[in-house]
PDB file of N, CA and C in Angstrom:
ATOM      1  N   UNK A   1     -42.277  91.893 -21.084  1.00  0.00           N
ATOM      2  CA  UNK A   1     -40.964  92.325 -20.635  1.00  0.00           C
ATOM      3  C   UNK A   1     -41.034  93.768 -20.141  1.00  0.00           C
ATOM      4  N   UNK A   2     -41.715  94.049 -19.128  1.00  0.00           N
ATOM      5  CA  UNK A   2     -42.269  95.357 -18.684  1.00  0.00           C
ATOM      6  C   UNK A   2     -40.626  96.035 -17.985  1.00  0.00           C
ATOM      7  N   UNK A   3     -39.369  94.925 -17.431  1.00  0.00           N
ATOM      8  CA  UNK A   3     -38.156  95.663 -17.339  1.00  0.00           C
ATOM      9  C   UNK A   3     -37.491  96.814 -17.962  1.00  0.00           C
ATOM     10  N   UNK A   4     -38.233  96.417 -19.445  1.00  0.00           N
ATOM     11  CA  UNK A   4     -37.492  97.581 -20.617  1.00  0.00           C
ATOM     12  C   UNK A   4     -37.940  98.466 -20.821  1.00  0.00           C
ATOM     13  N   UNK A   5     -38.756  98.559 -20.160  1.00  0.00           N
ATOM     14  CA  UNK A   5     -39.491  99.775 -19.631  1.00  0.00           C
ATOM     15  C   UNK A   5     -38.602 100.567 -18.937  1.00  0.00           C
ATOM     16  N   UNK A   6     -37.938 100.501 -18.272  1.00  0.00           N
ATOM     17  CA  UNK A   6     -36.636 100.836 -17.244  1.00  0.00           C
ATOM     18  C   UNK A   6     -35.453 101.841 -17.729  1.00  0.00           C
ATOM     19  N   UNK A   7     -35.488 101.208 -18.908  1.00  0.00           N
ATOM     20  CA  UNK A   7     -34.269 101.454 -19.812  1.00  0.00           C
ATOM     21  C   UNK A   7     -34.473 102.552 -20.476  1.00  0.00           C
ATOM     22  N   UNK A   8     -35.056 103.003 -21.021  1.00  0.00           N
ATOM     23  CA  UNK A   8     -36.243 103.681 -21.911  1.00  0.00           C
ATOM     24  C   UNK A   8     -35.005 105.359 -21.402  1.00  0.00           C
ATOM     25  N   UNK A   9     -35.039 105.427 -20.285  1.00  0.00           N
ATOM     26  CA  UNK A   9     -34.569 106.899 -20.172  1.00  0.00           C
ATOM     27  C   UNK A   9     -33.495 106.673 -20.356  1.00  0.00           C
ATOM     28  N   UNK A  10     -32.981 105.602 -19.510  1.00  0.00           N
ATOM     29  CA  UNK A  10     -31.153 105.385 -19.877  1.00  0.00           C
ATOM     30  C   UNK A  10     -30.669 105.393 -21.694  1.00  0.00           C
ATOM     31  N   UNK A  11     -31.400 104.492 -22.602  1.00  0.00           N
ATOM     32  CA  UNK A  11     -31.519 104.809 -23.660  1.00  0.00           C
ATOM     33  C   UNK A  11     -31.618 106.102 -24.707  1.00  0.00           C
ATOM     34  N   UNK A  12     -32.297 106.832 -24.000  1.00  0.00           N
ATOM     35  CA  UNK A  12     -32.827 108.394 -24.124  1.00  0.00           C
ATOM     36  C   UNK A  12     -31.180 109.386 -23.984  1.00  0.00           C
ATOM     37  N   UNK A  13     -30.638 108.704 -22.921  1.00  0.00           N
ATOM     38  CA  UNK A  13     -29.043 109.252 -22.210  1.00  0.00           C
ATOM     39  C   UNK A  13     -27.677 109.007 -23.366  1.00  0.00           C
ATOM     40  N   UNK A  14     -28.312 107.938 -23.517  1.00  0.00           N
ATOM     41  CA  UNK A  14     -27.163 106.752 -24.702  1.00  0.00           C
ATOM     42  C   UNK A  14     -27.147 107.713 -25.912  1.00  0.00           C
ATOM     43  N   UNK A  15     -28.568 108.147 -26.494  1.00  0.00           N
ATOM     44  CA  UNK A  15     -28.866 108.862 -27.487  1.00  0.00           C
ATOM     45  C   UNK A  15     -28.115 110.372 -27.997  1.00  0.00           C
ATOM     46  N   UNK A  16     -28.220 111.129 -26.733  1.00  0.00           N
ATOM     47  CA  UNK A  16     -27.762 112.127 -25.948  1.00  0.00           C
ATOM     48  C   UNK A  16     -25.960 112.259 -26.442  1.00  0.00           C
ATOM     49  N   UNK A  17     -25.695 111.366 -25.812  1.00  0.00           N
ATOM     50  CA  UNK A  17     -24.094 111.015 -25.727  1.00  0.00           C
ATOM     51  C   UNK A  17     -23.594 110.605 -26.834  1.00  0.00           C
ATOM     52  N   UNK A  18     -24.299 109.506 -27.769  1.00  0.00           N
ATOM     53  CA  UNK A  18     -23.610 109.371 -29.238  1.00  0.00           C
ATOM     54  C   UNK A  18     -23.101 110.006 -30.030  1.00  0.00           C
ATOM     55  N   UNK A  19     -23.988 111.709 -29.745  1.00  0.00           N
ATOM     56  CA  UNK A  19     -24.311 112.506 -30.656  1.00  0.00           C
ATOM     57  C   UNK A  19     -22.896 113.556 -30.302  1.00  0.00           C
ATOM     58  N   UNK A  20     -21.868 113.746 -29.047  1.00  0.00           N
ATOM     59  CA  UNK A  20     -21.078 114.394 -28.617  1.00  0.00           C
ATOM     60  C   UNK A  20     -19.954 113.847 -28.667  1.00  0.00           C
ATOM     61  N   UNK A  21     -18.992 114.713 -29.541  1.00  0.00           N
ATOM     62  CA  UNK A  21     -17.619 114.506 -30.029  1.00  0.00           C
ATOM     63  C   UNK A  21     -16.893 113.663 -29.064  1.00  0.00           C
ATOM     64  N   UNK A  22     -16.168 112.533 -29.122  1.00  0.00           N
ATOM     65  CA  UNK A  22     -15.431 112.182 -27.970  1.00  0.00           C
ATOM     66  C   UNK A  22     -14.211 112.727 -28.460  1.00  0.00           C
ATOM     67  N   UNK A  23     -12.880 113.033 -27.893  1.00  0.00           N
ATOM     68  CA  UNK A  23     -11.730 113.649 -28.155  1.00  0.00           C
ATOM     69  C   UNK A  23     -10.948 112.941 -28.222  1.00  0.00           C
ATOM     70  N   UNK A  24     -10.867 111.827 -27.151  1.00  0.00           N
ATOM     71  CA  UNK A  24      -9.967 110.973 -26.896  1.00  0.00           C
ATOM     72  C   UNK A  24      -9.914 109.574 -26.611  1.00  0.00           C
ATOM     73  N   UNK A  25      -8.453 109.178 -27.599  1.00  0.00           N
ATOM     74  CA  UNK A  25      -9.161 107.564 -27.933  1.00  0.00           C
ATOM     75  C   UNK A  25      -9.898 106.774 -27.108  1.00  0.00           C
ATOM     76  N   UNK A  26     -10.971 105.570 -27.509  1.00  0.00           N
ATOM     77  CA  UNK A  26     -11.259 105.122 -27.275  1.00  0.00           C
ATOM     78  C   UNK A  26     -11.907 103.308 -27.418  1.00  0.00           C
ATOM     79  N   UNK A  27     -11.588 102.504 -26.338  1.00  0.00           N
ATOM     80  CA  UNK A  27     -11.708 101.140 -27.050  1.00  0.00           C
ATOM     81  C   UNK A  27     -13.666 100.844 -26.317  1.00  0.00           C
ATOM     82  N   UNK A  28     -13.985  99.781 -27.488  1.00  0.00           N
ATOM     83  CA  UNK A  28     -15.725  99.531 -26.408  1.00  0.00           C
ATOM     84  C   UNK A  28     -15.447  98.127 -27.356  1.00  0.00           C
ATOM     85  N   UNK A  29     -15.231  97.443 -26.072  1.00  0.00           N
ATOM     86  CA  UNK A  29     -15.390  95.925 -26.185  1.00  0.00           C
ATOM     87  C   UNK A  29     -17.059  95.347 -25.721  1.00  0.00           C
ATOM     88  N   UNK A  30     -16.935  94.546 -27.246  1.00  0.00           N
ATOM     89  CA  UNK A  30     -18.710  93.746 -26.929  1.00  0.00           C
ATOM     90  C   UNK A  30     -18.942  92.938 -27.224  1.00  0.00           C
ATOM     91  N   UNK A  31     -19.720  91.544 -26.514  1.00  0.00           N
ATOM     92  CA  UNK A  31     -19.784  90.336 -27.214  1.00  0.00           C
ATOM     93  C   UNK A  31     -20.522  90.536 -27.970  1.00  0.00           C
ATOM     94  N   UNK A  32     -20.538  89.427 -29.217  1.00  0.00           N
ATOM     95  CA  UNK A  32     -21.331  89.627 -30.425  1.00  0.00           C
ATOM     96  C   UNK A  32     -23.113  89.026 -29.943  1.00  0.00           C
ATOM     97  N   UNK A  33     -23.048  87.956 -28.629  1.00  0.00           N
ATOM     98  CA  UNK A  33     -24.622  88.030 -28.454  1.00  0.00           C
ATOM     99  C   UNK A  33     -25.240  88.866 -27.406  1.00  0.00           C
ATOM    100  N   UNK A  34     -24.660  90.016 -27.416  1.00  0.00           N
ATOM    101  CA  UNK A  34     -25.250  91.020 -26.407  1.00  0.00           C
ATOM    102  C   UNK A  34     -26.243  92.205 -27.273  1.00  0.00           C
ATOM    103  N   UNK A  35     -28.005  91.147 -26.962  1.00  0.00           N
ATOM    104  CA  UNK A  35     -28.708  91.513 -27.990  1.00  0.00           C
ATOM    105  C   UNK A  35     -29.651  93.106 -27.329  1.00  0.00           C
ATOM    106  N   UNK A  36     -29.396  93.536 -26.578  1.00  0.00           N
ATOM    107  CA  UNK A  36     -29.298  94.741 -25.912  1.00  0.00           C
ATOM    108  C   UNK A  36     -28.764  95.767 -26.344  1.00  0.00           C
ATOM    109  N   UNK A  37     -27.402  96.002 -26.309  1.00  0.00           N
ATOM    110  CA  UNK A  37     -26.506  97.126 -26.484  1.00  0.00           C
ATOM    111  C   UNK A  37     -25.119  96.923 -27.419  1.00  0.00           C
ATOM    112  N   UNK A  38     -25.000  96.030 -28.435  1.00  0.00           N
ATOM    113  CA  UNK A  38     -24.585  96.098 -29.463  1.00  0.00           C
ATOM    114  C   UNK A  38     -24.819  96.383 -30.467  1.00  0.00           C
ATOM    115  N   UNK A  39     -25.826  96.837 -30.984  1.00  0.00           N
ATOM    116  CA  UNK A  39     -26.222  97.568 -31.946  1.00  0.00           C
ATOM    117  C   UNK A  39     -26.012  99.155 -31.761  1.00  0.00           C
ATOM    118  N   UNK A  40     -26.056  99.476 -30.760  1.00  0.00           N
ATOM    119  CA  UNK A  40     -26.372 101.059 -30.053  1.00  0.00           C
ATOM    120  C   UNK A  40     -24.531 101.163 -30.340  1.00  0.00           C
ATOM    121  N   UNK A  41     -23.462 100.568 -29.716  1.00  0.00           N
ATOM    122  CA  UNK A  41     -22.329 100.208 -29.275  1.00  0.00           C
ATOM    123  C   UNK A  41     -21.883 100.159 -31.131  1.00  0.00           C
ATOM    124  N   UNK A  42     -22.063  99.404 -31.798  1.00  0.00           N
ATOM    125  CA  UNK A  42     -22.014  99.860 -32.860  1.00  0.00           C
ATOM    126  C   UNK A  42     -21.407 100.627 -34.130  1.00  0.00           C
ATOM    127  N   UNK A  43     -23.568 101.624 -33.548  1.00  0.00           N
ATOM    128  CA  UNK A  43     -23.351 102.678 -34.221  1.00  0.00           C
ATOM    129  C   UNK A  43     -22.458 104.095 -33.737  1.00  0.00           C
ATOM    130  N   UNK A  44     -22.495 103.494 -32.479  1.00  0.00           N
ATOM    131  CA  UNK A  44     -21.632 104.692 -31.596  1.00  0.00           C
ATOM    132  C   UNK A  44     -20.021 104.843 -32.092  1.00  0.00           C
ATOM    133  N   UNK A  45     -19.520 103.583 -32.443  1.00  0.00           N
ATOM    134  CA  UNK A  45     -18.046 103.513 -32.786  1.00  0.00           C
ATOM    135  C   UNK A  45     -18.186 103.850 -34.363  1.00  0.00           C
ATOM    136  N   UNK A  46     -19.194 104.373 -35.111  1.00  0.00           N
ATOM    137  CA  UNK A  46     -18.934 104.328 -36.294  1.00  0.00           C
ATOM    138  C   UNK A  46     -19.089 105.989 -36.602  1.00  0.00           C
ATOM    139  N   UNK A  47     -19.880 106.243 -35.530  1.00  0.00           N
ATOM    140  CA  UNK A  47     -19.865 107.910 -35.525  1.00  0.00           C
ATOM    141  C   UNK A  47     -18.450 108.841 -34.967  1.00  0.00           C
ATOM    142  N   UNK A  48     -18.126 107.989 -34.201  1.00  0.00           N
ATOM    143  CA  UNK A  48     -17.006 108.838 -33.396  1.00  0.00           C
ATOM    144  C   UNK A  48     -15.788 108.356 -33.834  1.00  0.00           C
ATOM    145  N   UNK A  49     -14.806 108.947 -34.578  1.00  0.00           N
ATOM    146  CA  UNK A  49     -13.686 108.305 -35.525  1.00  0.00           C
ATOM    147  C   UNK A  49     -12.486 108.082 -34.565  1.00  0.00           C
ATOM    148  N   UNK A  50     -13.181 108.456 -32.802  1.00  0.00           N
ATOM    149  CA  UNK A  50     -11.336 108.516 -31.957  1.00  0.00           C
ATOM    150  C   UNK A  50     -12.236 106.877 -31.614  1.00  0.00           C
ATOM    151  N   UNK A  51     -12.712 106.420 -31.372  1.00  0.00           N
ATOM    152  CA  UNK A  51     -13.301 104.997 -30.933  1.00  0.00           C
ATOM    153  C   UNK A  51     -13.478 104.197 -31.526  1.00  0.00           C
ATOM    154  N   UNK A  52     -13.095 102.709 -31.516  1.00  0.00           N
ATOM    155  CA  UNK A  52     -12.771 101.212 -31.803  1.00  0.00           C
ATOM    156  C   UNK A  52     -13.785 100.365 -31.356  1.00  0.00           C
ATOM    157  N   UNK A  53     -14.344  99.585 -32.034  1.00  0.00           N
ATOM    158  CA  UNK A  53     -14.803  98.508 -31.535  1.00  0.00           C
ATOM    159  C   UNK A  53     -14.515  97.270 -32.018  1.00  0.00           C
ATOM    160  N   UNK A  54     -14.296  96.511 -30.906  1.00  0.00           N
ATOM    161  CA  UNK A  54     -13.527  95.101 -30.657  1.00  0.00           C
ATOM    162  C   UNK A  54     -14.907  94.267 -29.764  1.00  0.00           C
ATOM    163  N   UNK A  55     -15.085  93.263 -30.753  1.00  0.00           N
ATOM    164  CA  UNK A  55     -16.468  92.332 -30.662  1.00  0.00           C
ATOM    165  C   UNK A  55     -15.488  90.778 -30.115  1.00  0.00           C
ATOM    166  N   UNK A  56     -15.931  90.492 -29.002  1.00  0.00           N
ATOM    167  CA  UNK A  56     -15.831  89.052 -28.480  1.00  0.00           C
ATOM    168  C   UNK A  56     -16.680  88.174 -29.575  1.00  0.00           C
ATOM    169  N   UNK A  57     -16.369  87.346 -30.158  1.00  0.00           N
ATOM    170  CA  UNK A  57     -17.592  86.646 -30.751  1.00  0.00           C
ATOM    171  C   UNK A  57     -18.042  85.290 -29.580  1.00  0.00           C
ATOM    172  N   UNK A  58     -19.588  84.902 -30.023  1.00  0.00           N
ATOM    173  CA  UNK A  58     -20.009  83.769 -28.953  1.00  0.00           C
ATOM    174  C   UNK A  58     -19.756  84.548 -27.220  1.00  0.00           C
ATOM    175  N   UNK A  59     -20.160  85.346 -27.110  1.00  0.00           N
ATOM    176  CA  UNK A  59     -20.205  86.117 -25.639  1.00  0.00           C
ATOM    177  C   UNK A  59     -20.862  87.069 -25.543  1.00  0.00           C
ATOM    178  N   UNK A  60     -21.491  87.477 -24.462  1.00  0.00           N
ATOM    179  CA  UNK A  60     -23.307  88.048 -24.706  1.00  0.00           C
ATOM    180  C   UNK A  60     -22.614  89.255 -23.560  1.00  0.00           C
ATOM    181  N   UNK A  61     -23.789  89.828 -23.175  1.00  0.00           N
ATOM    182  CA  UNK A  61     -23.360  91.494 -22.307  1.00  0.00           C
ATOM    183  C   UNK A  61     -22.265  91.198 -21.548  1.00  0.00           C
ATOM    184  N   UNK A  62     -21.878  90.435 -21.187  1.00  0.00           N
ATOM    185  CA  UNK A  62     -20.842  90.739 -19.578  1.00  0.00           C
ATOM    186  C   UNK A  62     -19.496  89.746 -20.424  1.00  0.00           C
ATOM    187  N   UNK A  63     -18.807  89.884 -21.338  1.00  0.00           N
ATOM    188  CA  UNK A  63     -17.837  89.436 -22.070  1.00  0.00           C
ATOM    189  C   UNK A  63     -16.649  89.510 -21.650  1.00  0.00           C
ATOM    190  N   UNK A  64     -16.299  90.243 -20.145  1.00  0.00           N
ATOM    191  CA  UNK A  64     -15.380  90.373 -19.702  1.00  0.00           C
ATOM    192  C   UNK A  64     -15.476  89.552 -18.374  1.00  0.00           C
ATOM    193  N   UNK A  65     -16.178  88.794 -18.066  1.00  0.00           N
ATOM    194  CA  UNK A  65     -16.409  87.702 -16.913  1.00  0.00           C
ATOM    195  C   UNK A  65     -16.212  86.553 -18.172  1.00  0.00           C
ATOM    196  N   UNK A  66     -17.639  86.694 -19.219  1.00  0.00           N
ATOM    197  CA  UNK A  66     -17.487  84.992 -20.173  1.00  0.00           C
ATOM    198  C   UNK A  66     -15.906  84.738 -20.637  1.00  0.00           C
ATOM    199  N   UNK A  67     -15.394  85.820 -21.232  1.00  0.00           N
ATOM    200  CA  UNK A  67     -14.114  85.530 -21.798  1.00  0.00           C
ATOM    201  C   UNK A  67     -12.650  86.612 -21.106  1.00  0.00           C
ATOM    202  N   UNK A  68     -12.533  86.072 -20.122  1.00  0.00           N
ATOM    203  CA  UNK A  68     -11.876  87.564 -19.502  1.00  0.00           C
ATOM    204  C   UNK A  68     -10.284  87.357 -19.898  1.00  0.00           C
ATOM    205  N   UNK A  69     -10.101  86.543 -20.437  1.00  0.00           N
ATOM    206  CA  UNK A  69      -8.573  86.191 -20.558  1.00  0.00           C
ATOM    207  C   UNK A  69      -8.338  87.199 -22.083  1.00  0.00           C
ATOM    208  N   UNK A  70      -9.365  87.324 -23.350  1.00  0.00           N
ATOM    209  CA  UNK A  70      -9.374  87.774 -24.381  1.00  0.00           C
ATOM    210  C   UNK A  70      -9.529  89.601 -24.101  1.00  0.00           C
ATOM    211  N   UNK A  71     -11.003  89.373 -23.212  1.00  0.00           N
ATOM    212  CA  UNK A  71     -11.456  90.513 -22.912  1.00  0.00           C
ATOM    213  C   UNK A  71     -10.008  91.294 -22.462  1.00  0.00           C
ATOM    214  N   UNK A  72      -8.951  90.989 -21.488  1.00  0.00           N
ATOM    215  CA  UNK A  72      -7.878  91.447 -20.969  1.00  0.00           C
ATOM    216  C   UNK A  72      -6.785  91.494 -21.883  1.00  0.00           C
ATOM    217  N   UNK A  73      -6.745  90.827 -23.266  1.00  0.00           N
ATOM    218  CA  UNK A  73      -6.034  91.336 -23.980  1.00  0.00           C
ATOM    219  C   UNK A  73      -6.388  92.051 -24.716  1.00  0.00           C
ATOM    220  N   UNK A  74      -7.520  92.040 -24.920  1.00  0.00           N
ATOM    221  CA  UNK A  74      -7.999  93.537 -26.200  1.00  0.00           C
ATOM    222  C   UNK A  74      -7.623  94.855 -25.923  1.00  0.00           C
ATOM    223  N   UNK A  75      -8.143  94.624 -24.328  1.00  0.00           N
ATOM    224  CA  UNK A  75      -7.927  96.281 -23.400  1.00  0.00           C
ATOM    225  C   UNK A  75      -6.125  96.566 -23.381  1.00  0.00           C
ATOM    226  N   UNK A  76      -5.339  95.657 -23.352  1.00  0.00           N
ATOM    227  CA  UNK A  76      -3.985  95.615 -22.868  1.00  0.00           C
ATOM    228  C   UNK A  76      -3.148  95.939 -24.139  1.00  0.00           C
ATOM    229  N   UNK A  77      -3.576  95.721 -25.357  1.00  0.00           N
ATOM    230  CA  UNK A  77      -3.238  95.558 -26.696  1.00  0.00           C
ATOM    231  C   UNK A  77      -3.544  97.409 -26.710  1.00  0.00           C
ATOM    232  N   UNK A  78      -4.845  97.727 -26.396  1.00  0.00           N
ATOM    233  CA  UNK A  78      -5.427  99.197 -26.393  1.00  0.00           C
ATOM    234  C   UNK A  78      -4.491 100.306 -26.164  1.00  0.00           C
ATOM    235  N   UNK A  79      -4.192  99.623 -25.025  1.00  0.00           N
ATOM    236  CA  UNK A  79      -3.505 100.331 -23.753  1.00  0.00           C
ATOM    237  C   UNK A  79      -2.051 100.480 -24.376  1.00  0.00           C
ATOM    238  N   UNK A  80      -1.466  99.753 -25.006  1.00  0.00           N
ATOM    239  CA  UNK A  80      -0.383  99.760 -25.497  1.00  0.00           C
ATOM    240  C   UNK A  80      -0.531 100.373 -26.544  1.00  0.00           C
ATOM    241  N   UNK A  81      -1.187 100.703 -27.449  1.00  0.00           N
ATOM    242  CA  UNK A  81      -0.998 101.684 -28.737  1.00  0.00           C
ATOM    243  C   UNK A  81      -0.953 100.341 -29.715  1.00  0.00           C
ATOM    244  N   UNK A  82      -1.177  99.075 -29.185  1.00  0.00           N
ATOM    245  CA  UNK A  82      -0.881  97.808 -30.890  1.00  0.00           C
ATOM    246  C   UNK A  82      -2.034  97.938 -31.132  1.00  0.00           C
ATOM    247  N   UNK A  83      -2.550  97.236 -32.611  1.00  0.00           N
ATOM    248  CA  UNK A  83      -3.586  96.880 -33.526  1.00  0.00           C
ATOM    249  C   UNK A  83      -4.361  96.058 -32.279  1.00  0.00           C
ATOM    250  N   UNK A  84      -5.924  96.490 -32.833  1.00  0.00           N
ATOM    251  CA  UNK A  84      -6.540  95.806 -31.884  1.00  0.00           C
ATOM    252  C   UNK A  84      -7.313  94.879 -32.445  1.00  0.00           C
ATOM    253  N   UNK A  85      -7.704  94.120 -32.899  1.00  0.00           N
ATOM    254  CA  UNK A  85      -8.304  93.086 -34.080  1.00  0.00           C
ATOM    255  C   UNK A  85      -9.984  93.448 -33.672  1.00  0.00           C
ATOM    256  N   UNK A  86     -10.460  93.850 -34.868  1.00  0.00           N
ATOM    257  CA  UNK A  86     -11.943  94.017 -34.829  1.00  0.00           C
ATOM    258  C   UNK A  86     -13.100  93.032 -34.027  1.00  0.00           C
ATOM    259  N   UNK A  87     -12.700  91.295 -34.622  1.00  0.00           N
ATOM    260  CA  UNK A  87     -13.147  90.688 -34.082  1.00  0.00           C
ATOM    261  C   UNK A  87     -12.356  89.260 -33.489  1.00  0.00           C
ATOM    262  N   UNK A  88     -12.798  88.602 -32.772  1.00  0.00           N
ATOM    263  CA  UNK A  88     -12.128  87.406 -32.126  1.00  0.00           C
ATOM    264  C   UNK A  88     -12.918  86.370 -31.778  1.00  0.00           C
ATOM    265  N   UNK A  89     -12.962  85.367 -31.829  1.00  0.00           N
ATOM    266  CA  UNK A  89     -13.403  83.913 -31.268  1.00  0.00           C
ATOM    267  C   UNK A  89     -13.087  84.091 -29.967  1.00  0.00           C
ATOM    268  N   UNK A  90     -14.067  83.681 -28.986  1.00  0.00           N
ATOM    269  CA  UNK A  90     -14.173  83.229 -28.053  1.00  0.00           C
ATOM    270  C   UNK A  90     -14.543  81.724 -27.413  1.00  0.00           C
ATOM    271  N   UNK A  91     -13.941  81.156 -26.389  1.00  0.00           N
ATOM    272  CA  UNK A  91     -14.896  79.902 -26.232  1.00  0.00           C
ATOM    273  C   UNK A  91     -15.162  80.155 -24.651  1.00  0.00           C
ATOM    274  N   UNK A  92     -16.694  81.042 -24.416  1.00  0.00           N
ATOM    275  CA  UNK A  92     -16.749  81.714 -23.086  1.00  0.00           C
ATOM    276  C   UNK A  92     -16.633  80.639 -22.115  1.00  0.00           C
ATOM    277  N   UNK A  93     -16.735  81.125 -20.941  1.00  0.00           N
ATOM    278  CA  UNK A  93     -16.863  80.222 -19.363  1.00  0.00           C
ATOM    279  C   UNK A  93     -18.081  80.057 -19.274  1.00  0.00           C
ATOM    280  N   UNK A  94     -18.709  78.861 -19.076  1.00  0.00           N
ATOM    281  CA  UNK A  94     -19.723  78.354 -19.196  1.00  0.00           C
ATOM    282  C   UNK A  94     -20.710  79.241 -17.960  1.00  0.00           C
ATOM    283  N   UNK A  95     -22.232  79.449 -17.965  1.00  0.00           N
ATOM    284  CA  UNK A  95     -22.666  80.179 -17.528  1.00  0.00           C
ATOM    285  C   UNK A  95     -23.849  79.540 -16.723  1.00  0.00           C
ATOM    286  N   UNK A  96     -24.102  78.601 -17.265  1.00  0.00           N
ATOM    287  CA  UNK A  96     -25.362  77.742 -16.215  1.00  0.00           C
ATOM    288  C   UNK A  96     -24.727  76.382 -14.884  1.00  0.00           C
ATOM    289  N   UNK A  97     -25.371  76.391 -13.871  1.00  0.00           N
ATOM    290  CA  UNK A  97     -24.828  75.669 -13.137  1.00  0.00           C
ATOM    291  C   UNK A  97     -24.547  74.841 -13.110  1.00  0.00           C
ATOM    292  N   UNK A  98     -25.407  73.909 -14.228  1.00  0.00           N
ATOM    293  CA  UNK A  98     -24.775  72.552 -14.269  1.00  0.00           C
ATOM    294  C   UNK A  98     -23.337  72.448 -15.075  1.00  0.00           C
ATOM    295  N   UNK A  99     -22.844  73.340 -15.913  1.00  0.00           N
ATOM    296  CA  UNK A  99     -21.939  73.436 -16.577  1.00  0.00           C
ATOM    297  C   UNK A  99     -20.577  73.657 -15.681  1.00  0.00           C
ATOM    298  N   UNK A 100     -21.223  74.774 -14.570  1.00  0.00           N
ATOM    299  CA  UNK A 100     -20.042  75.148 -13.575  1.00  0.00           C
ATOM    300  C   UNK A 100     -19.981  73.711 -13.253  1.00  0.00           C
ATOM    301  N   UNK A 101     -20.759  72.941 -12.925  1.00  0.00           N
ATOM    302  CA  UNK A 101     -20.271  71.957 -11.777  1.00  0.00           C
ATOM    303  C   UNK A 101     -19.813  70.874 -12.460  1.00  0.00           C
ATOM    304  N   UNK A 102     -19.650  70.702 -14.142  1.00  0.00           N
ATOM    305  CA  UNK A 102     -19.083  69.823 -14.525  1.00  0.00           C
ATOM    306  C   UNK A 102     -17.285  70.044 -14.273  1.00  0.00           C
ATOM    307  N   UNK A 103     -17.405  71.158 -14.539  1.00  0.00           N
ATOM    308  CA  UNK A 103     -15.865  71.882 -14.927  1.00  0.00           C
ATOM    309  C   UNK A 103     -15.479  71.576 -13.446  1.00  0.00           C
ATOM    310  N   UNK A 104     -16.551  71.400 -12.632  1.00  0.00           N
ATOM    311  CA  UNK A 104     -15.708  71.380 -11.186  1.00  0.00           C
ATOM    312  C   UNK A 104     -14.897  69.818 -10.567  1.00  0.00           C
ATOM    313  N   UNK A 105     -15.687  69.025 -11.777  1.00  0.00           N
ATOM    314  CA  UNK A 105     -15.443  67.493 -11.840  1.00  0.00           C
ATOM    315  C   UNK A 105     -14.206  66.752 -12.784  1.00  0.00           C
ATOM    316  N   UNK A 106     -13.914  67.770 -13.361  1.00  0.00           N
ATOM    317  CA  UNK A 106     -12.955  67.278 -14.085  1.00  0.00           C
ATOM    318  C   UNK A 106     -13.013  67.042 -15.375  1.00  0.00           C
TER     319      UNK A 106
END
């Protein structure tokens, strides 16, 4: 997996940034199989006491395409000042083609 090689500085950046006070609130929505940058995502919301994290469950990095109807209420719930529920069930949009093309059949 020589890609993650790639990452390595961006990671280095992530590191950087955890470590600096954020001021102002903040929401970081993440699916629970986004085996990348949920752990990092995390520990980041546990350091910084103005930031929330709100976990899609069953939805991997891009949780706001798999489940965008949830994903759009977490942010909207945010946005409004209500309780934002830590975690949630999802039942994402299917992601492989044959799946699209069932849904396209009825």
């Amino acid at each position: 997996m020589q890609w993650v090689e790639l990452y390595k500085p961006f990671f280095r950046l992530i590191s950087d940034y955890v470590n600096r006070p954020v001021m102002k609130k903040g929401l970081v929505v993440m699916g629970s199989q986004d085996h990348i940058f949920f752990g990092s995502a995390k520990r980041f919301t546990e350091i910084q006491k103005n930031m929330r994290l709100a976990v899609i469950e069953n939805c991997g990095h891009v949780c706001s395409i798999e489940a965008p109807e949830v994903f759009n209420e977490l942010v909207l719930r945010f946005l409004q000042d209500l309780d934002v529920p830590k975690a949630v069930a999802a039942k994402p949009m299917p992601m492989r083609w044959s799946e699209l093309k069932a849904l396209q059949k009825g």
